[in-house]
N, C-alpha and C. Protein backbone atom coordinates (compact mmCIF):
# COMPACT_ATOMS: atom_id res chain seq x y z
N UNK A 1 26.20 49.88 -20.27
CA UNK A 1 26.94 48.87 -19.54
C UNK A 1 26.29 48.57 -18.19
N UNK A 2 25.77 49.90 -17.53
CA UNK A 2 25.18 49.12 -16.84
C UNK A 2 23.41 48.29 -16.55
N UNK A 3 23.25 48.76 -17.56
CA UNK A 3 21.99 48.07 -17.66
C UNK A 3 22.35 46.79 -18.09
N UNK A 4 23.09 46.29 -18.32
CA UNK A 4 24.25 45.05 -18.65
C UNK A 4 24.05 44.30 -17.47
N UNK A 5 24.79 44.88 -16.29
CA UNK A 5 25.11 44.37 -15.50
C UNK A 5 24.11 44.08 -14.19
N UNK A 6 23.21 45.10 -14.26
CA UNK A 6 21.86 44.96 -13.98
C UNK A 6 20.60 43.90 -14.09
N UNK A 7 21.17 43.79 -15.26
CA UNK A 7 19.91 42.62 -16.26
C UNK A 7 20.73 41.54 -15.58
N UNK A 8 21.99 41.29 -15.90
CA UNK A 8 22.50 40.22 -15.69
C UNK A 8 22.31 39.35 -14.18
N UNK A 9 22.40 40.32 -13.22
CA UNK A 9 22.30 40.23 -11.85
C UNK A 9 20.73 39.64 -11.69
N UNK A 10 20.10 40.32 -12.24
CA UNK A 10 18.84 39.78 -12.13
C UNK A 10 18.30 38.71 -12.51
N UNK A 11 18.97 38.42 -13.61
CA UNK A 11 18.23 36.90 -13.79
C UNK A 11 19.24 35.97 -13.55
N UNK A 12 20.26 36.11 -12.67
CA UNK A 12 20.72 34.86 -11.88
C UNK A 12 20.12 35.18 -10.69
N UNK A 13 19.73 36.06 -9.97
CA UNK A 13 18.89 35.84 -8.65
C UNK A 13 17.85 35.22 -9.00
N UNK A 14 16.82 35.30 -10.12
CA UNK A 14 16.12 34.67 -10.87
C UNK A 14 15.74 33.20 -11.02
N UNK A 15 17.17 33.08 -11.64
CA UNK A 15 17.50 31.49 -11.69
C UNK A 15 17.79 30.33 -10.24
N UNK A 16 18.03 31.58 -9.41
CA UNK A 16 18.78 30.93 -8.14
C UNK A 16 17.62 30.55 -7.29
N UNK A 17 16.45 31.44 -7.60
CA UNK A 17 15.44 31.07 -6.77
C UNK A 17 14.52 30.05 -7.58
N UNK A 18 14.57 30.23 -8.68
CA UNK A 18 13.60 29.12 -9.41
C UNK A 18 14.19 27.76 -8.87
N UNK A 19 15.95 27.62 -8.72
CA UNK A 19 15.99 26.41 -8.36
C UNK A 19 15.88 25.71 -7.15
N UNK A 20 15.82 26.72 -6.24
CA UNK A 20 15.55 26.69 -5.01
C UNK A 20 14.02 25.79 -4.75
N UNK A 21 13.26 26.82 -5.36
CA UNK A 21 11.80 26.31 -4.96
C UNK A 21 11.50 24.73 -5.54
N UNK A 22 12.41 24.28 -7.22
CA UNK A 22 12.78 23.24 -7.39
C UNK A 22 12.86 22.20 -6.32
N UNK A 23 13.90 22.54 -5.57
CA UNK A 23 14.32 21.58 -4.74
C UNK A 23 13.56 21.42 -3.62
N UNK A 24 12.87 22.45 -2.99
CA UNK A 24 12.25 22.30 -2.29
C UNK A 24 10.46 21.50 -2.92
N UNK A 25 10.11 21.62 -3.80
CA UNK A 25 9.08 20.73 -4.38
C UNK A 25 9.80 19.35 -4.45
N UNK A 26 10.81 19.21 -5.45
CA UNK A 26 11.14 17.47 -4.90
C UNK A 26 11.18 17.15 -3.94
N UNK A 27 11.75 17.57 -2.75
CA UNK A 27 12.05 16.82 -1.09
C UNK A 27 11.15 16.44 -0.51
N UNK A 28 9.82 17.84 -0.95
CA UNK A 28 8.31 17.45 -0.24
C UNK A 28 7.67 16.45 -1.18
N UNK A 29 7.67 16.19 -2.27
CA UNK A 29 6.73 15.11 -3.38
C UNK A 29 8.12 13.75 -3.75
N UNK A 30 8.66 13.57 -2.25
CA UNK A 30 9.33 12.36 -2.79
C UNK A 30 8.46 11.01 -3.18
N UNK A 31 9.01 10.25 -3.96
CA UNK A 31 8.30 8.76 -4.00
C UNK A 31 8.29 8.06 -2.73
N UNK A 32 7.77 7.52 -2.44
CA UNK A 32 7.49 6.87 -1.18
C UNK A 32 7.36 4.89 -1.93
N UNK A 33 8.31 4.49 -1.19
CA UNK A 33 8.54 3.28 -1.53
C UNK A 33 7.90 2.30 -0.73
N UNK A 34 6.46 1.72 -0.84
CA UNK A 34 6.08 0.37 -0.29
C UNK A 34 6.25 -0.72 -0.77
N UNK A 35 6.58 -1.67 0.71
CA UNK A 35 6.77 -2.97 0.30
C UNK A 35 5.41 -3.72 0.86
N UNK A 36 5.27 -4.94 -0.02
CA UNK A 36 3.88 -5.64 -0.19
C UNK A 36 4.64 -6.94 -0.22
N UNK A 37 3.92 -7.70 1.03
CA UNK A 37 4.10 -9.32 1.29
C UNK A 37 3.33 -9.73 0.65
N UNK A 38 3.24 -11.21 0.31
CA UNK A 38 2.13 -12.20 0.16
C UNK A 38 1.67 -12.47 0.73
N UNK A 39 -0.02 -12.42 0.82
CA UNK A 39 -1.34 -12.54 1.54
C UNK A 39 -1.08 -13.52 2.39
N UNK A 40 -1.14 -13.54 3.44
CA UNK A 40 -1.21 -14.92 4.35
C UNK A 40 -3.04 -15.02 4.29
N UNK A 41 -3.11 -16.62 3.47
CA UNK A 41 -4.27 -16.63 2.85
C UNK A 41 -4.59 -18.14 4.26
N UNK A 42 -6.31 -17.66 4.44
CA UNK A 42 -7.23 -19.08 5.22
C UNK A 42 -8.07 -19.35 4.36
N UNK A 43 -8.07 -20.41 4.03
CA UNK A 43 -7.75 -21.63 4.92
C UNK A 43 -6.19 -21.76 3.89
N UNK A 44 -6.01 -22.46 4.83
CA UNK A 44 -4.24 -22.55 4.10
C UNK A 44 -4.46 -24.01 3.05
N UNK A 45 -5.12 -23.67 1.89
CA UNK A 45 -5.05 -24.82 0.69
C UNK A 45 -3.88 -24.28 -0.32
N UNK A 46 -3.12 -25.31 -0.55
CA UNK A 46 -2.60 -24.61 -1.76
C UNK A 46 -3.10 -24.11 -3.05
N UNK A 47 -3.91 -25.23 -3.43
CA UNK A 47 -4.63 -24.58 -4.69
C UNK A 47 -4.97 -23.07 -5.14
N UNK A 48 -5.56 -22.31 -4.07
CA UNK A 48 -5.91 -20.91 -3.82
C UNK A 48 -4.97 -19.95 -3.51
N UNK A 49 -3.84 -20.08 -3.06
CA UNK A 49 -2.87 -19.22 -2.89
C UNK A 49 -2.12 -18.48 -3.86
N UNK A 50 -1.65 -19.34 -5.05
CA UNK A 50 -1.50 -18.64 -6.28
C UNK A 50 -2.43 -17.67 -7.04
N UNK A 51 -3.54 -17.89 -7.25
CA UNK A 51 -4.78 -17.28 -7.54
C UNK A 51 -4.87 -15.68 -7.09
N UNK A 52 -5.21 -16.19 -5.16
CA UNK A 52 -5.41 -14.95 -4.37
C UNK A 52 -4.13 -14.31 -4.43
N UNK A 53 -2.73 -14.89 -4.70
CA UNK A 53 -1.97 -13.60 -4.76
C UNK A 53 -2.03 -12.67 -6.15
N UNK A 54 -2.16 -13.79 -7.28
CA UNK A 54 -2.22 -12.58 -8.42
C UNK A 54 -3.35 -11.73 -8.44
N UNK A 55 -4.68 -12.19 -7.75
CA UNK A 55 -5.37 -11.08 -7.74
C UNK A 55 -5.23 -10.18 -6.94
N UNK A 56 -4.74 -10.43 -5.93
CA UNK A 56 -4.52 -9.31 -4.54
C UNK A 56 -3.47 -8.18 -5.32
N UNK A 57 -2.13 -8.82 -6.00
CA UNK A 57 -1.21 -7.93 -6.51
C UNK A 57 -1.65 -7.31 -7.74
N UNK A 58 -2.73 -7.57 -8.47
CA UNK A 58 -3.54 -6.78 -9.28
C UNK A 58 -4.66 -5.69 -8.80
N UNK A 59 -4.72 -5.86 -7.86
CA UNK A 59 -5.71 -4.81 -7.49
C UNK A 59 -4.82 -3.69 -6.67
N UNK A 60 -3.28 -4.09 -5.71
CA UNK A 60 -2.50 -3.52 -5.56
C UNK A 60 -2.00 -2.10 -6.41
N UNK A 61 -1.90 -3.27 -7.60
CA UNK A 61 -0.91 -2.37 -8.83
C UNK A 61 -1.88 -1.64 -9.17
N UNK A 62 -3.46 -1.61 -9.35
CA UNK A 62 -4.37 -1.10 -10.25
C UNK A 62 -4.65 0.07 -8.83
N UNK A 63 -4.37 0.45 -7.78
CA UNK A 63 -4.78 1.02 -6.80
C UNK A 63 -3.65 2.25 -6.67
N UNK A 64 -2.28 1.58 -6.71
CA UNK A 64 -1.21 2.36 -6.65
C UNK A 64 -0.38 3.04 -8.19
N UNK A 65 -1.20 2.56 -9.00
CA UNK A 65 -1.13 3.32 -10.43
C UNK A 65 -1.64 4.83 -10.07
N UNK A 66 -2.87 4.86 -9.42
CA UNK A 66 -3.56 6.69 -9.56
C UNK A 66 -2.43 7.69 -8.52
N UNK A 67 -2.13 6.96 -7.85
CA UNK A 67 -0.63 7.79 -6.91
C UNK A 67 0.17 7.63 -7.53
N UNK A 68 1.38 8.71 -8.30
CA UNK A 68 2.26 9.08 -8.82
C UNK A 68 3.50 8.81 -7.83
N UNK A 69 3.03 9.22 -6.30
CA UNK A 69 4.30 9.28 -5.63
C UNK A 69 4.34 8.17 -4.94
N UNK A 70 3.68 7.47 -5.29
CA UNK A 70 4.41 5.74 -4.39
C UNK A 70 4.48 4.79 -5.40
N UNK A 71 5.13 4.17 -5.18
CA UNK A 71 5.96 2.94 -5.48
C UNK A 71 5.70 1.67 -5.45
N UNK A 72 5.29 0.60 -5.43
CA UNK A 72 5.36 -0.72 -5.10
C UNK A 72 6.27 -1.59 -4.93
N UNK A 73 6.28 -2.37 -3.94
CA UNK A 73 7.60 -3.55 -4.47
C UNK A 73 6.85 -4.44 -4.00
N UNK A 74 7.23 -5.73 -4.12
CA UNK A 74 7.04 -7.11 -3.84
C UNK A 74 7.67 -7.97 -3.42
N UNK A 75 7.29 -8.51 -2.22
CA UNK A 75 8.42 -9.60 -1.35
C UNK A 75 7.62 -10.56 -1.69
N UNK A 76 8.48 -11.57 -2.16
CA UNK A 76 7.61 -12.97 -2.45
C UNK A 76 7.70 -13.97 -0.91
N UNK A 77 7.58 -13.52 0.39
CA UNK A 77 7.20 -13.98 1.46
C UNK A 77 6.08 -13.60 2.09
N UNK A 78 5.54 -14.37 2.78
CA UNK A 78 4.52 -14.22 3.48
C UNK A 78 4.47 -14.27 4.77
N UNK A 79 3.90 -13.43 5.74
CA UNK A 79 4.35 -12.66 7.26
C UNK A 79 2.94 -13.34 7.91
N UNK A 80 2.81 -14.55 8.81
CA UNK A 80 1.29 -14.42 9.20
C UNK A 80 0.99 -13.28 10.18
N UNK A 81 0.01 -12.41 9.76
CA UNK A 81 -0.64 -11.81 10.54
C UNK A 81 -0.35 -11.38 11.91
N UNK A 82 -0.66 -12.11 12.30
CA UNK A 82 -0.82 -12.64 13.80
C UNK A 82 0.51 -12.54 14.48
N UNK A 83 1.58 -12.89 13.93
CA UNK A 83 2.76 -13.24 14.36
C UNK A 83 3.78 -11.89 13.46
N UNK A 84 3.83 -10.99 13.82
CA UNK A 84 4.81 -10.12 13.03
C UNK A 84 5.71 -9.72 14.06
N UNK A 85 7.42 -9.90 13.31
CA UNK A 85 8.49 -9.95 13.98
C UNK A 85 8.66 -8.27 13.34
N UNK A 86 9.20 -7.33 14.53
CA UNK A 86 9.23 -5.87 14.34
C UNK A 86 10.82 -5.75 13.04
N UNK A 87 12.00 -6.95 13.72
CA UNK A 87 12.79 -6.69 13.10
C UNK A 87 13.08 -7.12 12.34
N UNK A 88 11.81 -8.13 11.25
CA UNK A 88 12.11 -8.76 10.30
C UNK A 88 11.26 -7.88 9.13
N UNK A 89 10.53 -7.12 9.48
CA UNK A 89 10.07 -5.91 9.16
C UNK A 89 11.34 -4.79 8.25
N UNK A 90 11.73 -4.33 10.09
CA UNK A 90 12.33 -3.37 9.80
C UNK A 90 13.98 -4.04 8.32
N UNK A 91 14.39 -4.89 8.48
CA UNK A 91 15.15 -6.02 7.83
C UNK A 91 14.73 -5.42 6.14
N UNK A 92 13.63 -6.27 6.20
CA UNK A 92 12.64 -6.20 4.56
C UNK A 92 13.06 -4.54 3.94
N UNK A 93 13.07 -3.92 5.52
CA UNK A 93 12.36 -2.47 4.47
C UNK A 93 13.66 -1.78 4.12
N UNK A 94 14.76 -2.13 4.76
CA UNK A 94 16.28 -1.52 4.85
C UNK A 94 16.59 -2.06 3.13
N UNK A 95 16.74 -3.49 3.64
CA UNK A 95 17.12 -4.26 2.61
C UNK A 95 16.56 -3.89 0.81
N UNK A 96 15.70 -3.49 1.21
CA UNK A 96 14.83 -2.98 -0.58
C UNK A 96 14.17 -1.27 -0.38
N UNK A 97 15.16 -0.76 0.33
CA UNK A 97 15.12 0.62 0.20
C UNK A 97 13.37 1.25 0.26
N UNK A 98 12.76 0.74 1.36
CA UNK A 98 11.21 1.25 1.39
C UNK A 98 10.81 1.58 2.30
N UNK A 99 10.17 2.70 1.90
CA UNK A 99 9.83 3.49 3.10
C UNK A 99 8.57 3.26 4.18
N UNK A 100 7.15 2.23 3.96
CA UNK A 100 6.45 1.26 3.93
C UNK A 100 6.66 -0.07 4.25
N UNK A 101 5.51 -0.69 5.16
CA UNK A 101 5.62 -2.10 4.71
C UNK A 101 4.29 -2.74 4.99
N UNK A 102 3.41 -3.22 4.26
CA UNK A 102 2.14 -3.98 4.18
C UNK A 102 2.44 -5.42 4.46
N UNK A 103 1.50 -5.99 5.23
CA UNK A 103 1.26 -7.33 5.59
C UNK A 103 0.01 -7.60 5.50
N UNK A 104 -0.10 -8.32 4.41
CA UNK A 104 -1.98 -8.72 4.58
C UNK A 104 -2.44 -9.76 5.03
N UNK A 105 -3.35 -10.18 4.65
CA UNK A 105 -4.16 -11.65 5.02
C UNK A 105 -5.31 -11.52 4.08
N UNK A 106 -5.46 -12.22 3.51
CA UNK A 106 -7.05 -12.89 3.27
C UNK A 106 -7.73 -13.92 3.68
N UNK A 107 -8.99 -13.96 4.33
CA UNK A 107 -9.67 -14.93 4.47
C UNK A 107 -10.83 -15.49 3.69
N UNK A 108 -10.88 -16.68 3.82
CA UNK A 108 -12.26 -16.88 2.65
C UNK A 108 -13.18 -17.05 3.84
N UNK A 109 -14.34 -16.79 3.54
CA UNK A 109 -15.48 -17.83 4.23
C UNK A 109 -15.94 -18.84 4.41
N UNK A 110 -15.86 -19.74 5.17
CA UNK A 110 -16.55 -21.26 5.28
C UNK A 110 -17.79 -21.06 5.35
N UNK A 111 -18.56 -22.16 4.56
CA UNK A 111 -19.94 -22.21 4.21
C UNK A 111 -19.98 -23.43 3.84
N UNK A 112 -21.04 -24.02 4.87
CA UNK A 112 -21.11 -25.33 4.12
C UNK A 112 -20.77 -26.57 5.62
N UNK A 113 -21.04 -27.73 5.41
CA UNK A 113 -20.79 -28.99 6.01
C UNK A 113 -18.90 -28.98 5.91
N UNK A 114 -18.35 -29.10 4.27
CA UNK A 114 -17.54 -29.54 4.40
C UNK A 114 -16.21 -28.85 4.23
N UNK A 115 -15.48 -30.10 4.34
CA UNK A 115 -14.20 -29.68 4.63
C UNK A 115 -13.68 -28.04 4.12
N UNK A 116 -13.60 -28.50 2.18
CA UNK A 116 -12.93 -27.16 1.56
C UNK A 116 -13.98 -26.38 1.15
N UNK A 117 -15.32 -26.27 1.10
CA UNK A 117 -16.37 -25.82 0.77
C UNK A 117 -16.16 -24.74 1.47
N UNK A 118 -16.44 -23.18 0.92
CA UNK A 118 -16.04 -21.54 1.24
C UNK A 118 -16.19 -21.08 -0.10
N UNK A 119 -17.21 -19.57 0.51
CA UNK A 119 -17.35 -18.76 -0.73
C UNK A 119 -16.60 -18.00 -1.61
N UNK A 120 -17.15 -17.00 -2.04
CA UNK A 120 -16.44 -16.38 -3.02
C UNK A 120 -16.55 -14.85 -1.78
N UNK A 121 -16.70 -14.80 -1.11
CA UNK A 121 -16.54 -13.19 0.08
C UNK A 121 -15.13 -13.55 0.57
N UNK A 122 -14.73 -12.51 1.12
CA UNK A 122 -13.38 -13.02 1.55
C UNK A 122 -13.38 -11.48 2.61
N UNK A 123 -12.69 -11.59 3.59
CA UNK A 123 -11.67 -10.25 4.57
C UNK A 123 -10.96 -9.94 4.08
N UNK A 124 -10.58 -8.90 3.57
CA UNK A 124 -9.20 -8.72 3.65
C UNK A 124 -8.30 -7.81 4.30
N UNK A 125 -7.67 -8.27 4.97
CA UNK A 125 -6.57 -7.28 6.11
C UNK A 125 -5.55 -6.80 6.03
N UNK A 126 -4.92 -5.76 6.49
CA UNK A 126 -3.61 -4.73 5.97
C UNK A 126 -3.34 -4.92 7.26
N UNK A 127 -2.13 -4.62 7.54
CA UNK A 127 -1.34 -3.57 8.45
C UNK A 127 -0.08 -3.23 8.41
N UNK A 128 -0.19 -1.68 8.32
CA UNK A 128 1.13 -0.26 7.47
C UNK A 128 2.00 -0.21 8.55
N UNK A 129 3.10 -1.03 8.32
CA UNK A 129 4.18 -0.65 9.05
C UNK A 129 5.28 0.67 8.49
N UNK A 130 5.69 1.54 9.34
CA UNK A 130 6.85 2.10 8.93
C UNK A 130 8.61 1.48 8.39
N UNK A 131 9.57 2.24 8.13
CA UNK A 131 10.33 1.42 7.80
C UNK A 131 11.57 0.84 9.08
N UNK A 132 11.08 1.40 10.26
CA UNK A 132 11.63 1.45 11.53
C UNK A 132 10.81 -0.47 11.94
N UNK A 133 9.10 -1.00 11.57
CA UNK A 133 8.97 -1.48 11.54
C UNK A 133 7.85 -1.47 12.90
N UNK A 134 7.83 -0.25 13.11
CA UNK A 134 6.66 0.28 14.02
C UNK A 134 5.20 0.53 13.36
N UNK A 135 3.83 -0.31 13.94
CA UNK A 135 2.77 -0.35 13.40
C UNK A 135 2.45 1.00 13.48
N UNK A 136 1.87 1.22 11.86
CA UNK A 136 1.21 2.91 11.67
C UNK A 136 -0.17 2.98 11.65
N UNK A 137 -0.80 1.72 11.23
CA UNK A 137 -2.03 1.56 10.97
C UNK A 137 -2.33 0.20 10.50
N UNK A 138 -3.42 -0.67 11.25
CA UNK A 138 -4.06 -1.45 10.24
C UNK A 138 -5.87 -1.38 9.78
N UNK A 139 -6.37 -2.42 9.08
CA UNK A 139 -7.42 -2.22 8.54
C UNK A 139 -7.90 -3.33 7.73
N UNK A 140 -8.97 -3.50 7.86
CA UNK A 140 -10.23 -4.91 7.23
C UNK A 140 -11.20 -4.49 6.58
N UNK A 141 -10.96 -5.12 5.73
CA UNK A 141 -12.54 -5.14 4.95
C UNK A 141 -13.18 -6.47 4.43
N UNK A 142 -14.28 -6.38 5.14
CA UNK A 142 -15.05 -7.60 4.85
C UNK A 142 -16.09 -7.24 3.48
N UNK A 143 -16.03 -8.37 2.42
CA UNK A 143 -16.73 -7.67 1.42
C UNK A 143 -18.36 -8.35 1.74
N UNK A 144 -18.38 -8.75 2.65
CA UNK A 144 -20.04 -9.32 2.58
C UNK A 144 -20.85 -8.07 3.47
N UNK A 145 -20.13 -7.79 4.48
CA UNK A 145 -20.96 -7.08 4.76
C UNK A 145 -20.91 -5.41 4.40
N UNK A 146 -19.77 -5.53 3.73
CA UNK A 146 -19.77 -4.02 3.19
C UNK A 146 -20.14 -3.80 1.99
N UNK A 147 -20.16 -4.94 0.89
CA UNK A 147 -20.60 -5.09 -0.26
C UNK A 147 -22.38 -5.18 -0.37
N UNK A 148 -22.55 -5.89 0.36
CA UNK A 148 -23.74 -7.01 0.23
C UNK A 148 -24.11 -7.58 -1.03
N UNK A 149 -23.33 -8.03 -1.76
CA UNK A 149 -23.26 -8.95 -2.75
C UNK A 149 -23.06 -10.34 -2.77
N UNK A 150 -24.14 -10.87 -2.95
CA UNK A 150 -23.87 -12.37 -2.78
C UNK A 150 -23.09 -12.90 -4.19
N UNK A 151 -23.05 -12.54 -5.52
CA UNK A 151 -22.93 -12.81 -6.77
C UNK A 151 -21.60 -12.63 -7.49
N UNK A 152 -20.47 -13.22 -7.53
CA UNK A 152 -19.18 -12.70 -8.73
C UNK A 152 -18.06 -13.03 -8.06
N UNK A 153 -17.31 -13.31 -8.78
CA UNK A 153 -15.95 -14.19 -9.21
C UNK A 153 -15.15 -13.80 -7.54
N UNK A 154 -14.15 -15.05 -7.53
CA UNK A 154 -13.44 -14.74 -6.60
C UNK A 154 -12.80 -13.37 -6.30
N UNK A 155 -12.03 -13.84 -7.73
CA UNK A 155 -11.10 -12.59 -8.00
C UNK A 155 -11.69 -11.42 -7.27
N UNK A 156 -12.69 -11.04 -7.98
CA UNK A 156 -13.78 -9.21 -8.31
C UNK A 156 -13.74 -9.27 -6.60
N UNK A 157 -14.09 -10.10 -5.55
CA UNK A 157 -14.03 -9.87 -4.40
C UNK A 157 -12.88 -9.58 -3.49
N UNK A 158 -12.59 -9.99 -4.23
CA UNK A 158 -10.49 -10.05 -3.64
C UNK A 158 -10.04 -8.81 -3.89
N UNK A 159 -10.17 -8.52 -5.36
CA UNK A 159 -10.12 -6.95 -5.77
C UNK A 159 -11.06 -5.79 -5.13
N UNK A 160 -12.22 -6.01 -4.40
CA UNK A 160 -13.36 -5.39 -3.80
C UNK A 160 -12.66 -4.89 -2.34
N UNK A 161 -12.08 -6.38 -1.74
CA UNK A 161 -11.51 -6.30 -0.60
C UNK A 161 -10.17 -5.35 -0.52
N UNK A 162 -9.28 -5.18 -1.39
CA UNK A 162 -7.94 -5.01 -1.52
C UNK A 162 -8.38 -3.52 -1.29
N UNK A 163 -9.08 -3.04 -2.49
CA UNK A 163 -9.35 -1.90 -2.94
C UNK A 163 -9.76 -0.81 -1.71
N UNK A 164 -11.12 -1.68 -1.08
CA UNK A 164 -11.51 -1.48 0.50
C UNK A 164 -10.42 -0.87 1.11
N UNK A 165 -9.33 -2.11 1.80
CA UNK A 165 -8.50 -1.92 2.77
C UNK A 165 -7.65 -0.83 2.44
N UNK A 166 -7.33 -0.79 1.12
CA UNK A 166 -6.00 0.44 1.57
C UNK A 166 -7.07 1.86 1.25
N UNK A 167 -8.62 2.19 0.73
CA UNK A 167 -8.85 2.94 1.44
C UNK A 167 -9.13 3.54 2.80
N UNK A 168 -9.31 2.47 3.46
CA UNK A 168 -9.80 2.71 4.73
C UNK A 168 -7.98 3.22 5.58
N UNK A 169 -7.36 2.59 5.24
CA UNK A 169 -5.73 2.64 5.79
C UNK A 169 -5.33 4.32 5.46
N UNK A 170 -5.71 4.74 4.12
CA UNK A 170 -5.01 6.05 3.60
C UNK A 170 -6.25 7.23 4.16
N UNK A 171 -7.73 6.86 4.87
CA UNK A 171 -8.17 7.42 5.73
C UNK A 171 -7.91 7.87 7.21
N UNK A 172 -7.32 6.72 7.37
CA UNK A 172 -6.73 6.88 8.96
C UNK A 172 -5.32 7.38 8.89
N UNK A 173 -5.05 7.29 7.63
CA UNK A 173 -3.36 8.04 7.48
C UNK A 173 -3.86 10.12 7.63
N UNK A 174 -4.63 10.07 6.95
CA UNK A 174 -5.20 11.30 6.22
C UNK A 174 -5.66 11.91 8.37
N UNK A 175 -6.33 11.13 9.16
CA UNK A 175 -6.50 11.71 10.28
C UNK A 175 -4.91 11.77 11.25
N UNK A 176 -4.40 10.80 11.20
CA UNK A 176 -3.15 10.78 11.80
C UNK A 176 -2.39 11.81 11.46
N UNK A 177 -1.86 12.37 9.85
CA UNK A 177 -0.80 13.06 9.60
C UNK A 177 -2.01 13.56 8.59
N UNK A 178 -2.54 14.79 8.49
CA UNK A 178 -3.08 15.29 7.47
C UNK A 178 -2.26 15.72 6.46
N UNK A 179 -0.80 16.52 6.83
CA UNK A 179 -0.55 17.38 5.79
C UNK A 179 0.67 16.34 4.76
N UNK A 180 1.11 15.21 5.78
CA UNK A 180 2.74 14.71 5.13
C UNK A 180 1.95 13.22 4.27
N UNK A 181 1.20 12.65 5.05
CA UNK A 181 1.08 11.48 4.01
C UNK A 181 -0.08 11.36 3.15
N UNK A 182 -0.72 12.43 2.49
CA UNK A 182 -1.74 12.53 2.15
C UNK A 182 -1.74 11.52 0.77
N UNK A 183 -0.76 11.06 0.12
CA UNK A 183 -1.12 10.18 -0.98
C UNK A 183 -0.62 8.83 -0.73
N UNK A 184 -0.28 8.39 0.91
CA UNK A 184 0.02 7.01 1.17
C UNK A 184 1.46 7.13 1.55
């Protein structure tokens, strides 16, 4: 009997700590919820804006697939750059439960005499707000001079650029906070 009561004792302390450490692995490997605007795209043609967003949000999704613990969402608005309101930010990120918030831009290159004439290189620019709506980081990547490819589809550059920026962003995350945001 009492090796009964023995055994028994033991594997609920057992159990009590397995769930413990449980919980403590979820709290630290939560999902992390980013939100993603639409590119505030130059030159401002319409034609190109549809385009550059499905490719921008394809290289997004194809980037934030290999991280398990973040999330994506999508605001179908666009924030220019230049002009970011802290509390329309912080607004976005309440409102759709995210812990993140990206604002990009793309630019194309002008080349050329005329008017809409611009290549296939493009910038492309981030900047990682928190969900308070306080800047954490931003970041550019130009694919001409980091590529040096003169040759291939809009898209592949857009995707070149995207891909760029949020490494360079989850580098400067990685020096800022080494141990908490290491997967974005």
């Amino acid at each position: 009997m009492r090796k009964f009561i023995f055994l028994t004792i033991l594997i609920s302390f057992l159990f009590t700590g397995v769930a413990s450490v449980k919980a403590q692995k979820n709290a630290d490997n939560k999902v992390k919820k980013i939100l993603y605007f639409n590119p505030d795209v130059e030159p401002d043609i319409e034609e190109i804006k549809e385009p550059t967003n499905h490719a921008f949000f394809s290289a997004v999704s194809d980037n934030m697939s290999r991280y398990k613990r973040n999330k994506m969402l999508r605001a179908e608005m666009k924030i220019p750059l230049d002009s970011i309101d802290k509390k329309t930010i912080s607004d976005y990120c309440i409102y759709n439960d995210a812990d993140f918030a990206v604002v990009p831009k793309v630019k194309y290159f002008k080349v050329g005499i005329g008017k809409y004439v611009f290549s296939n290189q493009v910038v492309v620019s981030m900047k990682l707000f928190d969900a308070e709506g306080n800047l954490v980081t931003e970041s550019d990547y130009d694919t001409y001079r980091k590529n040096m490819r003169l040759l291939g589809s809009t898209e592949n550059f857009i995707k070149i650029g995207t891909n760029g920026a949020i490494k360079s962003i989850l580098k400067k995350l990685r020096k800022i906070k080494p141990s908490e945001e290491d997967g974005f």
